[in-house]
C-alpha atoms as a PDB file:
ATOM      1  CA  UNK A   1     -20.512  24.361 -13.675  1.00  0.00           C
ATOM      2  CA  UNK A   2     -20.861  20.713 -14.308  1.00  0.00           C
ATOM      3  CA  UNK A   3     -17.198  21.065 -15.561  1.00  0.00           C
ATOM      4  CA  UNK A   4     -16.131  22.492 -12.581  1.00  0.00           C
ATOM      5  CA  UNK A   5     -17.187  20.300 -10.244  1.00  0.00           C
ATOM      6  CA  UNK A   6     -15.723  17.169 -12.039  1.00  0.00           C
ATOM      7  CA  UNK A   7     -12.207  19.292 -12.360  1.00  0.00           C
ATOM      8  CA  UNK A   8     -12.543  19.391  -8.633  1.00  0.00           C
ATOM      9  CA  UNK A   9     -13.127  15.950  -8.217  1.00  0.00           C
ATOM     10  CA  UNK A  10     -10.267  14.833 -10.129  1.00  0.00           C
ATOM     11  CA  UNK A  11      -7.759  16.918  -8.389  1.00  0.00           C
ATOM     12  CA  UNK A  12      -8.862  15.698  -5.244  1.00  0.00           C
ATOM     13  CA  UNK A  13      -8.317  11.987  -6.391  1.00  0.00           C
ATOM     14  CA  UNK A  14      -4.975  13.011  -7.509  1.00  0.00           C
ATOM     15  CA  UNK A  15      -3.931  14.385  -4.445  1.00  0.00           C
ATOM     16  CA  UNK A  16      -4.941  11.552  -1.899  1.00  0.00           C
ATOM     17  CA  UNK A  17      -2.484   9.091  -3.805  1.00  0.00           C
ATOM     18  CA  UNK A  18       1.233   8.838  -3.697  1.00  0.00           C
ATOM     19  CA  UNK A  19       3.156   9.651  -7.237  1.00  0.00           C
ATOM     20  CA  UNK A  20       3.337   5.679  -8.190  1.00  0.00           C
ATOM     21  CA  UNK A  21      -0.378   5.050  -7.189  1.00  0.00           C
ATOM     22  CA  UNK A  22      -2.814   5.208 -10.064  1.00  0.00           C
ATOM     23  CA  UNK A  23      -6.581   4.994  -8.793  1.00  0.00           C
ATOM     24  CA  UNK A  24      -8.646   2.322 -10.055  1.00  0.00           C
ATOM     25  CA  UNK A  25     -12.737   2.659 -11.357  1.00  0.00           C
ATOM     26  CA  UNK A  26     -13.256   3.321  -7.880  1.00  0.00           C
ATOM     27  CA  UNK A  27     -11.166   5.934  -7.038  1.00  0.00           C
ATOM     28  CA  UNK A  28      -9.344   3.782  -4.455  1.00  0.00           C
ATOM     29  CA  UNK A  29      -5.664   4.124  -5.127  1.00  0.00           C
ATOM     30  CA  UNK A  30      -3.696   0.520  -6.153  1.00  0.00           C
ATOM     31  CA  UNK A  31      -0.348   0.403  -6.561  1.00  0.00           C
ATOM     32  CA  UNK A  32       2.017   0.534  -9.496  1.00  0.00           C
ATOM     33  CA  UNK A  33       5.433  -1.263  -8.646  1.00  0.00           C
ATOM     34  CA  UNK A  34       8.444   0.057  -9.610  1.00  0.00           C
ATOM     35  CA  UNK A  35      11.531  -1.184 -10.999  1.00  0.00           C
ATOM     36  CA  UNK A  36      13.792   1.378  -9.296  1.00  0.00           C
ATOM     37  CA  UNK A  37      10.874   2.697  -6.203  1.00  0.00           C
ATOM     38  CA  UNK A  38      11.620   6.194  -4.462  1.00  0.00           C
ATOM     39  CA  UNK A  39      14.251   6.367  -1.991  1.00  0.00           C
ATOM     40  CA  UNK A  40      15.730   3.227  -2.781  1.00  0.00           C
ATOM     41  CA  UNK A  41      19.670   3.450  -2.090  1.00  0.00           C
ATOM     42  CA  UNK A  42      19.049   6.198   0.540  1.00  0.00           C
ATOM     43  CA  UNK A  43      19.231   6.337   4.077  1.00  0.00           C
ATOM     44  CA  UNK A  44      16.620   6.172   7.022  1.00  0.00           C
ATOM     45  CA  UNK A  45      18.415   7.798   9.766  1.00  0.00           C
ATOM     46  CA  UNK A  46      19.385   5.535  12.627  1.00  0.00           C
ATOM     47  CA  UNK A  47      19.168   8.599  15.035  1.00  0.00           C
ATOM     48  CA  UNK A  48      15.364   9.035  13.886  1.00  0.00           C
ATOM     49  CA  UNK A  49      12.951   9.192  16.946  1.00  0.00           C
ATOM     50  CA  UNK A  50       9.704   6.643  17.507  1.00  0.00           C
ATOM     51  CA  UNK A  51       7.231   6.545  20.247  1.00  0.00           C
ATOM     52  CA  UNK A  52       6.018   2.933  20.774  1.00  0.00           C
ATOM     53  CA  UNK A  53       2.450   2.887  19.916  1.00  0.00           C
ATOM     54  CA  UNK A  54       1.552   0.480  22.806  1.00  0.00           C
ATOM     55  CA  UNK A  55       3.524   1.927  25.991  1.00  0.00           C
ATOM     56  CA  UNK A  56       3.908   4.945  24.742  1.00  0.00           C
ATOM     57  CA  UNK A  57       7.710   4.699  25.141  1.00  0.00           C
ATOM     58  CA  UNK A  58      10.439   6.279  22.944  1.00  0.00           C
ATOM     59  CA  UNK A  59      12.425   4.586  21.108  1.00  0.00           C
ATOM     60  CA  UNK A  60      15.275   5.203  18.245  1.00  0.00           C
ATOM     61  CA  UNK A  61      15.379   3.618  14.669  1.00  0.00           C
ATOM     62  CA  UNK A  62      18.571   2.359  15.992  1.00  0.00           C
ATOM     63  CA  UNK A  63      17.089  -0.230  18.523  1.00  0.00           C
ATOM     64  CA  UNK A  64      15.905  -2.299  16.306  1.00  0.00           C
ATOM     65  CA  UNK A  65      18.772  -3.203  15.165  1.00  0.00           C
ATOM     66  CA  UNK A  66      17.812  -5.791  11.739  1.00  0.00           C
ATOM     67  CA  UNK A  67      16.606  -5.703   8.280  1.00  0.00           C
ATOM     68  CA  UNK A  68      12.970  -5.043   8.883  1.00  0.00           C
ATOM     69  CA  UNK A  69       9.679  -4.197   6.504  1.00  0.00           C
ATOM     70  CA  UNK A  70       7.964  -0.767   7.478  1.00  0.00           C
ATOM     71  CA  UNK A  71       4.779  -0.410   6.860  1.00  0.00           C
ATOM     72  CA  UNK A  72       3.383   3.255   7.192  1.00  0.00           C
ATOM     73  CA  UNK A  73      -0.079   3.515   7.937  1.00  0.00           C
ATOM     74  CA  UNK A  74      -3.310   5.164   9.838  1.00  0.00           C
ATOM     75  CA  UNK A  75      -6.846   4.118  10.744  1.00  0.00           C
ATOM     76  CA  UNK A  76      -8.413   6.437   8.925  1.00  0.00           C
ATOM     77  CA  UNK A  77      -6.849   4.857   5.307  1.00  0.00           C
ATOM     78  CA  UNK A  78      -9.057   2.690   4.248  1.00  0.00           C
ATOM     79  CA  UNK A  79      -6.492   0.818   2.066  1.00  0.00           C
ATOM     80  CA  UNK A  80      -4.341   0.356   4.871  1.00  0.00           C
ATOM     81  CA  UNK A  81      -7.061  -1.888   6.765  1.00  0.00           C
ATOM     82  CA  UNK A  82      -7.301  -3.759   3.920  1.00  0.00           C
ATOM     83  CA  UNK A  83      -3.725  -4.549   4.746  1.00  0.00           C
ATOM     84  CA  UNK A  84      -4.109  -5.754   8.242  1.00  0.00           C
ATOM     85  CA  UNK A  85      -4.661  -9.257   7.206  1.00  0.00           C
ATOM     86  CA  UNK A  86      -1.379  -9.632   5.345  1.00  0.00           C
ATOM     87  CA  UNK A  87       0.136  -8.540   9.046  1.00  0.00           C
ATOM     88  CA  UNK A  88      -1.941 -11.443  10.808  1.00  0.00           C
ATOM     89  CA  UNK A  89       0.929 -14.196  10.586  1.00  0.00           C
ATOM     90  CA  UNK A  90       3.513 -14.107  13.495  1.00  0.00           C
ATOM     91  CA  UNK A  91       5.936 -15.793  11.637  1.00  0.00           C
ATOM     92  CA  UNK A  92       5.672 -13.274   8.750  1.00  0.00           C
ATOM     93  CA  UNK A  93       5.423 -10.640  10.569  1.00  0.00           C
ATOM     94  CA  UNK A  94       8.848 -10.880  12.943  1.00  0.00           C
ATOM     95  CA  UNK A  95      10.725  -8.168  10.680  1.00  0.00           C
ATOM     96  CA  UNK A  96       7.806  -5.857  10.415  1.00  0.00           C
ATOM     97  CA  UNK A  97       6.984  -2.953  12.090  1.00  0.00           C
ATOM     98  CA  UNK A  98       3.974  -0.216  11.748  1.00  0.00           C
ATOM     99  CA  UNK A  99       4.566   3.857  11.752  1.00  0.00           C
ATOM    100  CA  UNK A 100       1.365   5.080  12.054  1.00  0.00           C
ATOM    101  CA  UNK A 101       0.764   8.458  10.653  1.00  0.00           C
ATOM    102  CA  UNK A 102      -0.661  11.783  12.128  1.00  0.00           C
ATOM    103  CA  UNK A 103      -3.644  10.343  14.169  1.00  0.00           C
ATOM    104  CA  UNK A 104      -1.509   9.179  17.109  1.00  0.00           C
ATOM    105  CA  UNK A 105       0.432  12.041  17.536  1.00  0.00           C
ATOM    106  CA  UNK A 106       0.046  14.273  20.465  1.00  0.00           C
ATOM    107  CA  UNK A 107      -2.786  12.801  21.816  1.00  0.00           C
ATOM    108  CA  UNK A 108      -2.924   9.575  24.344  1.00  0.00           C
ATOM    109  CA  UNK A 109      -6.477   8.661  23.091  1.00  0.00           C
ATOM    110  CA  UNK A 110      -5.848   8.504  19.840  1.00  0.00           C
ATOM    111  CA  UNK A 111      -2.888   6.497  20.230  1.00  0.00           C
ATOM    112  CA  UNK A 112      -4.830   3.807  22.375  1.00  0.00           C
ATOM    113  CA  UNK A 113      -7.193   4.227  19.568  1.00  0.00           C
ATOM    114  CA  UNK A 114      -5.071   3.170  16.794  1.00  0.00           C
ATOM    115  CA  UNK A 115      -3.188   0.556  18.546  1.00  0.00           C
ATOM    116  CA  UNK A 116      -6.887  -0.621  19.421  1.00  0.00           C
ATOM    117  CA  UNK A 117      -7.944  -0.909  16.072  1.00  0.00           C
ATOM    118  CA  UNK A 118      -4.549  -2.550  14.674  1.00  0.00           C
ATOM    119  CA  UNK A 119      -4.790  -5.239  17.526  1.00  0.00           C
ATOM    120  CA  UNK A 120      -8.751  -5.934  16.410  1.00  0.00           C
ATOM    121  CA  UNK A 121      -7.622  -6.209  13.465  1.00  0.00           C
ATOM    122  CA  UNK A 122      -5.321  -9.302  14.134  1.00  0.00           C
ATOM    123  CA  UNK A 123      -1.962  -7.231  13.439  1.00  0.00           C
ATOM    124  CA  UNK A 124       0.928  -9.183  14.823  1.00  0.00           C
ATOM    125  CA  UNK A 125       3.647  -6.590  14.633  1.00  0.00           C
ATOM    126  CA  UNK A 126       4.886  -3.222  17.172  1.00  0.00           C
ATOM    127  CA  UNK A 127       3.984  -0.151  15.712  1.00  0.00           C
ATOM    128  CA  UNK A 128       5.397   3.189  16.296  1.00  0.00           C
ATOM    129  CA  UNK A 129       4.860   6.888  16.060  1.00  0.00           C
ATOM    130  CA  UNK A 130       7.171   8.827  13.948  1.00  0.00           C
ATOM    131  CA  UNK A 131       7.686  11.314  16.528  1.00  0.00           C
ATOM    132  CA  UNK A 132       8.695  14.251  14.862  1.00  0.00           C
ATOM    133  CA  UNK A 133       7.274  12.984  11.221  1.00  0.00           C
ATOM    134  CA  UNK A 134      10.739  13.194  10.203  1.00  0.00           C
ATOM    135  CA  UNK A 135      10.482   9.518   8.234  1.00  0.00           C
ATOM    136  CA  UNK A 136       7.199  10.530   6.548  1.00  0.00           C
ATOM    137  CA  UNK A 137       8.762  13.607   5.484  1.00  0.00           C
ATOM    138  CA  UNK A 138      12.277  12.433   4.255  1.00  0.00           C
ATOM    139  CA  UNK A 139      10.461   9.440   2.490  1.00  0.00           C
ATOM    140  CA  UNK A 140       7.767  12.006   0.739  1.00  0.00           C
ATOM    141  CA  UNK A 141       5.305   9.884   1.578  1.00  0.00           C
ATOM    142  CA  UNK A 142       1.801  11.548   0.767  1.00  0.00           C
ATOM    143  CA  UNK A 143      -0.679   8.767   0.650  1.00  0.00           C
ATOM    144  CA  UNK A 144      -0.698   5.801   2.826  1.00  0.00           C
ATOM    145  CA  UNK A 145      -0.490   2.625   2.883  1.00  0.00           C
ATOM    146  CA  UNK A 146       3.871   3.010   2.070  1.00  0.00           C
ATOM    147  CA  UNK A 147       5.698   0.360   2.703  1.00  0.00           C
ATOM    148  CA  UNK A 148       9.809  -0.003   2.329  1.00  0.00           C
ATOM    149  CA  UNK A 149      12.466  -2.209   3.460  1.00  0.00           C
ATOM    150  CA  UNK A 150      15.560  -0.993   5.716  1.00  0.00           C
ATOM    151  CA  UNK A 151      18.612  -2.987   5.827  1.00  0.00           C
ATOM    152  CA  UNK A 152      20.685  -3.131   8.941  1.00  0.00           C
ATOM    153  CA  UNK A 153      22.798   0.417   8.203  1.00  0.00           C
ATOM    154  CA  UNK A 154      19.521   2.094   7.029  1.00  0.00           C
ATOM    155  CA  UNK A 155      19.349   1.937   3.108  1.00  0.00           C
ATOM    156  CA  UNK A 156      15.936   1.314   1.746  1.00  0.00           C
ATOM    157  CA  UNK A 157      16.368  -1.759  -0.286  1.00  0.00           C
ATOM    158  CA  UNK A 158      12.844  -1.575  -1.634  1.00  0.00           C
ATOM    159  CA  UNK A 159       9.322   0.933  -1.677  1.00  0.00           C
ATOM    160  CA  UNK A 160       5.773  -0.227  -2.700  1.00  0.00           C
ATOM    161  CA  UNK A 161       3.008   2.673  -2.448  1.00  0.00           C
ATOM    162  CA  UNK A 162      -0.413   1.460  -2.085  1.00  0.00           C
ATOM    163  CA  UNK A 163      -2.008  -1.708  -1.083  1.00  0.00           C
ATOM    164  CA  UNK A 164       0.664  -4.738  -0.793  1.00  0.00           C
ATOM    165  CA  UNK A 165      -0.688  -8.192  -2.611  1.00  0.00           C
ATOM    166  CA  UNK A 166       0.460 -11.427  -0.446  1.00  0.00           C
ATOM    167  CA  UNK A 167       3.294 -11.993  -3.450  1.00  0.00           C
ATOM    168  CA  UNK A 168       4.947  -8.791  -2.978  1.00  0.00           C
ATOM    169  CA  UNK A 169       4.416  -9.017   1.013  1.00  0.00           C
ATOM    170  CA  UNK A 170       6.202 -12.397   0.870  1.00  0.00           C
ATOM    171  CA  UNK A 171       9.294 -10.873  -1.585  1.00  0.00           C
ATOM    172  CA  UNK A 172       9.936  -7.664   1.347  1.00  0.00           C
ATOM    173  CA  UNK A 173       9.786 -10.040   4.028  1.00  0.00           C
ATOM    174  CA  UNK A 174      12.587 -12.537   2.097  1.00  0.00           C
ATOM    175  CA  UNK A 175      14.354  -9.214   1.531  1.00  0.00           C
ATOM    176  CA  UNK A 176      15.266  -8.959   5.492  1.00  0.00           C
ATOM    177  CA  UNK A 177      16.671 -12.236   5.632  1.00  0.00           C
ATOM    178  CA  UNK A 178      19.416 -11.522   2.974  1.00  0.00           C
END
């Protein structure tokens, strides 16, 4: 039974990180970085629908209109509050967005929620709802924190599952202003 039960336990730890997250003594997924990440050379569609996470206003990929850092997060991932204070920096943060994932969907509360918590947190940058979850689902992104970088036309120049470190946060931020 013991058996069992620790069988369990591994597949669950499996399953609540990404493919290039490995989890560490913990259990907490870290990241592995890639030489050639996931999706890099494809496309984000420019047509793709957001919901501003502030005023509730929709918005398209399109309208933003620069190389920009996505991060993809929600406040119920731990990992991804452990993130916030990369995201405190206004300078920094002026080609980042947020998409928060699944708990501001559908529901006005938990929307002001999560924008709550990102703006106690110190978080510097507009977040969005990926209205239809069509980014989280053409990206395969499974566990969260994700975070890639879109060039103007919509190719993913870079992907980093798991918690970013200030060194790779600095070297997807220099990536926008190539």
């Amino acid at each position: 039974m013991e058996k069992i039960y620790f069988f369990a336990f591994a597949l669950l730890l499996s399953a609540c990180s990404t493919p290039n997250q490995k989890p560490d003594s913990a259990g907490t997924p870290i990241s592995s970085v890639s030489s050639t990440p996931a999706n890099q050379g494809s496309k984000i569609s420019l047509g793709t629908s957001l919901t501003n996470l502030e005023t509730d206003l929709p918005t398209k990929f399109s309208q933003i209109s620069k190389p920009v850092v996505v991060t993809f997060w929600a406040s119920w991932c731990t990992s991804c509050r452990q993130e916030f204070a990369l995201w405190r920096d206004q300078a920094l943060a002026q080609n980042v967005i947020g998409i928060n994932v699944q708990d501001a969907i559908g529901s006005s509360k938990l929307r002001a929620d999560a924008y709550n918590l990102m703006k106690s947190n110190g978080t510097v940058f507009p977040s969005y709802v990926d209205t239809d979850d069509v980014l989280t689902s053409q990206l395969g992104i499974v566990g969260l924190p994700v975070t890639i970088v879109v060039a103007n036309d919509g190719r993913i120049l870079a992907r980093h599952d798991g918690v970013l470190s200030k060194k790779a946060m600095l070297h997807f931020i220099a990536l926008t202003k190539n």
